[in-house]
PDB file of N, CA and C in Angstrom:
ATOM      1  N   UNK A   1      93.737 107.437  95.619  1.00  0.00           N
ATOM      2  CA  UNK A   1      92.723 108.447  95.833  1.00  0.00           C
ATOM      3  C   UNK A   1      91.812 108.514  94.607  1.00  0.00           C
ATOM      4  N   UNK A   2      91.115 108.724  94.936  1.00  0.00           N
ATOM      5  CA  UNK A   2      89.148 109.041  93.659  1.00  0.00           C
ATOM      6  C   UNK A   2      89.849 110.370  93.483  1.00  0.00           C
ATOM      7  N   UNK A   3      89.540 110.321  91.618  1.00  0.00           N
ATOM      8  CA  UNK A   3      89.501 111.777  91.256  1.00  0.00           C
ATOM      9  C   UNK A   3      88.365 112.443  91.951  1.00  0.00           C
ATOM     10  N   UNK A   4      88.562 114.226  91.760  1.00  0.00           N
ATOM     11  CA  UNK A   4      87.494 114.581  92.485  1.00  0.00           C
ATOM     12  C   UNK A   4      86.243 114.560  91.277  1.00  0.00           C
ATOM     13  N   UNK A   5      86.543 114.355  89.808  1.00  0.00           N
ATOM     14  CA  UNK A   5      85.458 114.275  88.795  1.00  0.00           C
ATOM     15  C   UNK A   5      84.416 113.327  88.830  1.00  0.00           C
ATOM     16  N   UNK A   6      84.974 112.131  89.441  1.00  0.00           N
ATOM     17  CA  UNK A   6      84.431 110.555  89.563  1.00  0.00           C
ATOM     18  C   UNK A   6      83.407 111.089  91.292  1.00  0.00           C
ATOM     19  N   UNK A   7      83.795 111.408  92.112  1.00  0.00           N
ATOM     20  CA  UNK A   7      82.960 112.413  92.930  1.00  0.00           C
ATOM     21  C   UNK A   7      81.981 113.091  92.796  1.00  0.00           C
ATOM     22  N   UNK A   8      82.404 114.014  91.739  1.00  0.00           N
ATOM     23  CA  UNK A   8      81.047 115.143  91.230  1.00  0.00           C
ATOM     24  C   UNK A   8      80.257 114.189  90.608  1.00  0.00           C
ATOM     25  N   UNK A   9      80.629 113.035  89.745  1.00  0.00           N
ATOM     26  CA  UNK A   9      79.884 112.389  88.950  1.00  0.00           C
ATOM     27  C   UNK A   9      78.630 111.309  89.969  1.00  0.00           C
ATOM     28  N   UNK A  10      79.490 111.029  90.905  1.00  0.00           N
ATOM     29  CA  UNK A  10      78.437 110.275  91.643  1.00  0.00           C
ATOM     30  C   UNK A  10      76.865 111.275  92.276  1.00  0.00           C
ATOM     31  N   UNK A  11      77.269 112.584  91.736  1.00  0.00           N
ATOM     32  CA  UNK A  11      76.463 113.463  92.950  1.00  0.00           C
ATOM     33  C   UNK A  11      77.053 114.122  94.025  1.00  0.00           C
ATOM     34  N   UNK A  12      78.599 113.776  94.206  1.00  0.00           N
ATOM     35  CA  UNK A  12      78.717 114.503  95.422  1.00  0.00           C
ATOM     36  C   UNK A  12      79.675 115.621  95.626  1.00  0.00           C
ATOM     37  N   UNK A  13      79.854 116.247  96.441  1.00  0.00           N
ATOM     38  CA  UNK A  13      80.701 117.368  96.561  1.00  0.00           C
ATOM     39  C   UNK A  13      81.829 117.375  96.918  1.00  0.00           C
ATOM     40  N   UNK A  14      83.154 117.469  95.590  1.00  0.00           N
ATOM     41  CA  UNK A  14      84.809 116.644  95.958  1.00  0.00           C
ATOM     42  C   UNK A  14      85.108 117.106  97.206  1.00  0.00           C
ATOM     43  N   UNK A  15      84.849 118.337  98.143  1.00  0.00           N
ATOM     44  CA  UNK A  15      85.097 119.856  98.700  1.00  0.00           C
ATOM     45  C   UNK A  15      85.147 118.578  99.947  1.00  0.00           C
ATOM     46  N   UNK A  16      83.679 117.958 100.368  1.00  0.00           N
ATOM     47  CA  UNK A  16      83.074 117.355 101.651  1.00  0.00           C
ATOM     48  C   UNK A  16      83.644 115.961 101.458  1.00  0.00           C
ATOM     49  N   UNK A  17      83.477 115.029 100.231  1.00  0.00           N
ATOM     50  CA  UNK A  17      84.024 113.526 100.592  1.00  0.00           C
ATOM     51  C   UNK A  17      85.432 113.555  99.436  1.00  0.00           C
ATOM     52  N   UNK A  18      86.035 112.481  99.831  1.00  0.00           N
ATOM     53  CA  UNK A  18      87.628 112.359  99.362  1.00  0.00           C
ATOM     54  C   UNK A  18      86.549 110.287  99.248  1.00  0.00           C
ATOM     55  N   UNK A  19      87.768 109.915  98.577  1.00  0.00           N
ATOM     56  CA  UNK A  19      87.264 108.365  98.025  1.00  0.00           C
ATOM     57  C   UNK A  19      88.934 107.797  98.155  1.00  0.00           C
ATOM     58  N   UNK A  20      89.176 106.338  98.387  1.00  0.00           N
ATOM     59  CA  UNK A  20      90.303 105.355  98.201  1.00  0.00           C
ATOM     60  C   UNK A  20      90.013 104.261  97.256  1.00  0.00           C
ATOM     61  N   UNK A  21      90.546 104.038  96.037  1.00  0.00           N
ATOM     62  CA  UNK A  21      89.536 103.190  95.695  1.00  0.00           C
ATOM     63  C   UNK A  21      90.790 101.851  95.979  1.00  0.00           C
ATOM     64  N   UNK A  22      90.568 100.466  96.096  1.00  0.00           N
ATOM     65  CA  UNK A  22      91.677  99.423  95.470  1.00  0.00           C
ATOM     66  C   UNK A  22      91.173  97.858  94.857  1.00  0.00           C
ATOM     67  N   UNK A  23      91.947  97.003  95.189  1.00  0.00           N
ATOM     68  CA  UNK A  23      91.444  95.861  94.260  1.00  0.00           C
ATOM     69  C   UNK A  23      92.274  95.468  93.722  1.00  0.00           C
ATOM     70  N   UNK A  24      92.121  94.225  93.754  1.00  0.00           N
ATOM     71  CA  UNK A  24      92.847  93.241  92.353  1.00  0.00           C
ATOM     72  C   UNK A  24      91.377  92.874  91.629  1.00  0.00           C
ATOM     73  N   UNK A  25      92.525  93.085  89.899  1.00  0.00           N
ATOM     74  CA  UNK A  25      91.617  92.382  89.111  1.00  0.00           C
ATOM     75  C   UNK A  25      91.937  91.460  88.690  1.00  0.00           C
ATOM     76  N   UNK A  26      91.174  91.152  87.679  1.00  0.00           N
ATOM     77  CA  UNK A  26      91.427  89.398  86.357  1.00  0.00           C
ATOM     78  C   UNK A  26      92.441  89.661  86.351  1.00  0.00           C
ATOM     79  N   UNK A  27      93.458  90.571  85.506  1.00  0.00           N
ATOM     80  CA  UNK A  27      94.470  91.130  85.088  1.00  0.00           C
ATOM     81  C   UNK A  27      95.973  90.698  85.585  1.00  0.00           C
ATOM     82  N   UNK A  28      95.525  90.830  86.643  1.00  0.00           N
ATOM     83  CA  UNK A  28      96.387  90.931  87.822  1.00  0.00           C
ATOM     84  C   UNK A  28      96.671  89.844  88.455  1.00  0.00           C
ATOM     85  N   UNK A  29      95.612  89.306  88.784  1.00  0.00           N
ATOM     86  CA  UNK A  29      95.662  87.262  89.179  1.00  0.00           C
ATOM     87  C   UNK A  29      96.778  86.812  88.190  1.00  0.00           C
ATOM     88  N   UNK A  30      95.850  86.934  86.717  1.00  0.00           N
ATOM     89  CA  UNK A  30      96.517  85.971  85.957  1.00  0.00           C
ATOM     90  C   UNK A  30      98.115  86.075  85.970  1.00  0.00           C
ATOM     91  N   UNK A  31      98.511  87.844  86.112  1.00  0.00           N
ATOM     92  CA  UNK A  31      99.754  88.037  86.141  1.00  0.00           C
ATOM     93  C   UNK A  31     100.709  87.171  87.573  1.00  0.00           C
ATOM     94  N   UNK A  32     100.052  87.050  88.272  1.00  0.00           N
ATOM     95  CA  UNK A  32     100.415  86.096  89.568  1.00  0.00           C
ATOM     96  C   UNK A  32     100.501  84.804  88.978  1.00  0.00           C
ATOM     97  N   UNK A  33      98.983  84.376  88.480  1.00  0.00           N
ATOM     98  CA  UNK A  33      99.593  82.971  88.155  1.00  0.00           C
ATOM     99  C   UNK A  33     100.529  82.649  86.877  1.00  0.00           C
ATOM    100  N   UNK A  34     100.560  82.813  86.031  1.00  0.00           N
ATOM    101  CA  UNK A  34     101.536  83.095  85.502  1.00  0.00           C
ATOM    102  C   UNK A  34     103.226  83.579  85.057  1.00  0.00           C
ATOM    103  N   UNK A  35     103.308  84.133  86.359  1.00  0.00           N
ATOM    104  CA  UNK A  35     104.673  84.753  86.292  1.00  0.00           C
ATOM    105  C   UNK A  35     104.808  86.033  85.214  1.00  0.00           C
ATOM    106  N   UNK A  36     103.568  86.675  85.191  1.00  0.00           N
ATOM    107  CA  UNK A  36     104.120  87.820  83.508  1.00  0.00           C
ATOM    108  C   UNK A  36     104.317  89.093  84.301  1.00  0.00           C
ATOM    109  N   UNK A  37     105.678  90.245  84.284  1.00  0.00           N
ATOM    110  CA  UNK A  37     105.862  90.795  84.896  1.00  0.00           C
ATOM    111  C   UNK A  37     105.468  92.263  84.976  1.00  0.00           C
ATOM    112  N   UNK A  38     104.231  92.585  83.411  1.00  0.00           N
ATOM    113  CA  UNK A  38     104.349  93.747  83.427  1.00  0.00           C
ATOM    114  C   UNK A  38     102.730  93.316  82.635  1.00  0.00           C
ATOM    115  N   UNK A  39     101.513  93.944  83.652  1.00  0.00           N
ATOM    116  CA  UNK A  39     100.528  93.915  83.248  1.00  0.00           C
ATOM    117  C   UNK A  39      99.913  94.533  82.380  1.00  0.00           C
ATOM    118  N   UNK A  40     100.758  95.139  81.542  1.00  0.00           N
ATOM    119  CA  UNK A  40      99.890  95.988  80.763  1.00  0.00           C
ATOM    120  C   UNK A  40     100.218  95.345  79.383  1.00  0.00           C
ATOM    121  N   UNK A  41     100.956  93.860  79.311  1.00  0.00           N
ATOM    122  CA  UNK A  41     100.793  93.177  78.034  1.00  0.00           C
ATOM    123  C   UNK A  41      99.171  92.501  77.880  1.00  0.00           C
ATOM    124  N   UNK A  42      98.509  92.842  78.864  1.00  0.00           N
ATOM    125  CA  UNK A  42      97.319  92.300  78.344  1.00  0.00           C
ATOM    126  C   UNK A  42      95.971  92.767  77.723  1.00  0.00           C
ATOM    127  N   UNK A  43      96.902  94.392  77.561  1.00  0.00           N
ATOM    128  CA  UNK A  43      95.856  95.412  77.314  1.00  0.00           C
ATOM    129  C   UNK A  43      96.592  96.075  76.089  1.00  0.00           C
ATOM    130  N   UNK A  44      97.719  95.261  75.365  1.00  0.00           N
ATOM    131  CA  UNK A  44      98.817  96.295  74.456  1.00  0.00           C
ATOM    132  C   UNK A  44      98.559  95.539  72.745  1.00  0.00           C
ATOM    133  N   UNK A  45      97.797  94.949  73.033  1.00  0.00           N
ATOM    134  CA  UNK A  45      96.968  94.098  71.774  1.00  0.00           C
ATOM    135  C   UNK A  45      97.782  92.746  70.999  1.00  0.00           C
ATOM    136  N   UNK A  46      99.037  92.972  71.541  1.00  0.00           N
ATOM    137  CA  UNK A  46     100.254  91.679  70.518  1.00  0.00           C
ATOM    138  C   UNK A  46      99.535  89.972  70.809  1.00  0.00           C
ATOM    139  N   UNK A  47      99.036  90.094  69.776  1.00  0.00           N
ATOM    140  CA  UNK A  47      98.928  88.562  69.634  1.00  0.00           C
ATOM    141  C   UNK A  47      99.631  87.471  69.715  1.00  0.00           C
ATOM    142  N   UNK A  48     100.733  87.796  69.198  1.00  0.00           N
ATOM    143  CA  UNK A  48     101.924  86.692  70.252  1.00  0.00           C
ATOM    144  C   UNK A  48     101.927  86.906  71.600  1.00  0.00           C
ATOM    145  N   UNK A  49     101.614  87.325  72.327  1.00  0.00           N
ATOM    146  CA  UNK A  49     101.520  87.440  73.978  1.00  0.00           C
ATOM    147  C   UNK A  49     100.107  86.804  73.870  1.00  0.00           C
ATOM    148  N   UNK A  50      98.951  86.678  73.185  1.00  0.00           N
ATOM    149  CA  UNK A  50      97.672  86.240  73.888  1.00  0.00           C
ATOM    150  C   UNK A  50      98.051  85.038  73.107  1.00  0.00           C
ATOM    151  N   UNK A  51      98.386  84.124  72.021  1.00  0.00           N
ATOM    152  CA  UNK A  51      98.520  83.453  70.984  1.00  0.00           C
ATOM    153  C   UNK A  51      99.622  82.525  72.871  1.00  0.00           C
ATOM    154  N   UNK A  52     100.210  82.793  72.703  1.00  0.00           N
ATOM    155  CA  UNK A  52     101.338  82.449  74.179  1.00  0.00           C
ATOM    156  C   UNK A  52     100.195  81.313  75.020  1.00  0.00           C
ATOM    157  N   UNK A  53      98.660  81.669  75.387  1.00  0.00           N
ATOM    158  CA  UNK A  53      97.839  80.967  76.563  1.00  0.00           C
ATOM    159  C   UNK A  53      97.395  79.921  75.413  1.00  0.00           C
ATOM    160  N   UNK A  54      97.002  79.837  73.830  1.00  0.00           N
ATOM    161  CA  UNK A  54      96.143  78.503  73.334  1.00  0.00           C
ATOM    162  C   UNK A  54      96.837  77.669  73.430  1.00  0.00           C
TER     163      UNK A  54
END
């Protein structure tokens, strides 16, 4: 579900529309191709985990 802030922000009124948002990202592929089981090593800064792809 869309916060209702991301709502007001577009202009509209949380009260009248509700939002779903989904998606895969980059993030997320790579974690597929790869086999890495917890996506948030790619956002947790350790350079031995990015140092891991050269």
């Amino acid at each position: 579900m869309v916060h209702p802030n991301v709502i007001t922000n577009a202009g509209l009124d949380p009260k009248e529309w509700s939002g779903f948002a989904r998606g895969i990202g980059v993030s997320r592929l790579a974690a597929l191709r790869y086999g890495i089981k917890d996506i948030r090593y790619f956002t947790n800064g350790d350079l031995r985990f990015a140092k891991s792809f050269s």
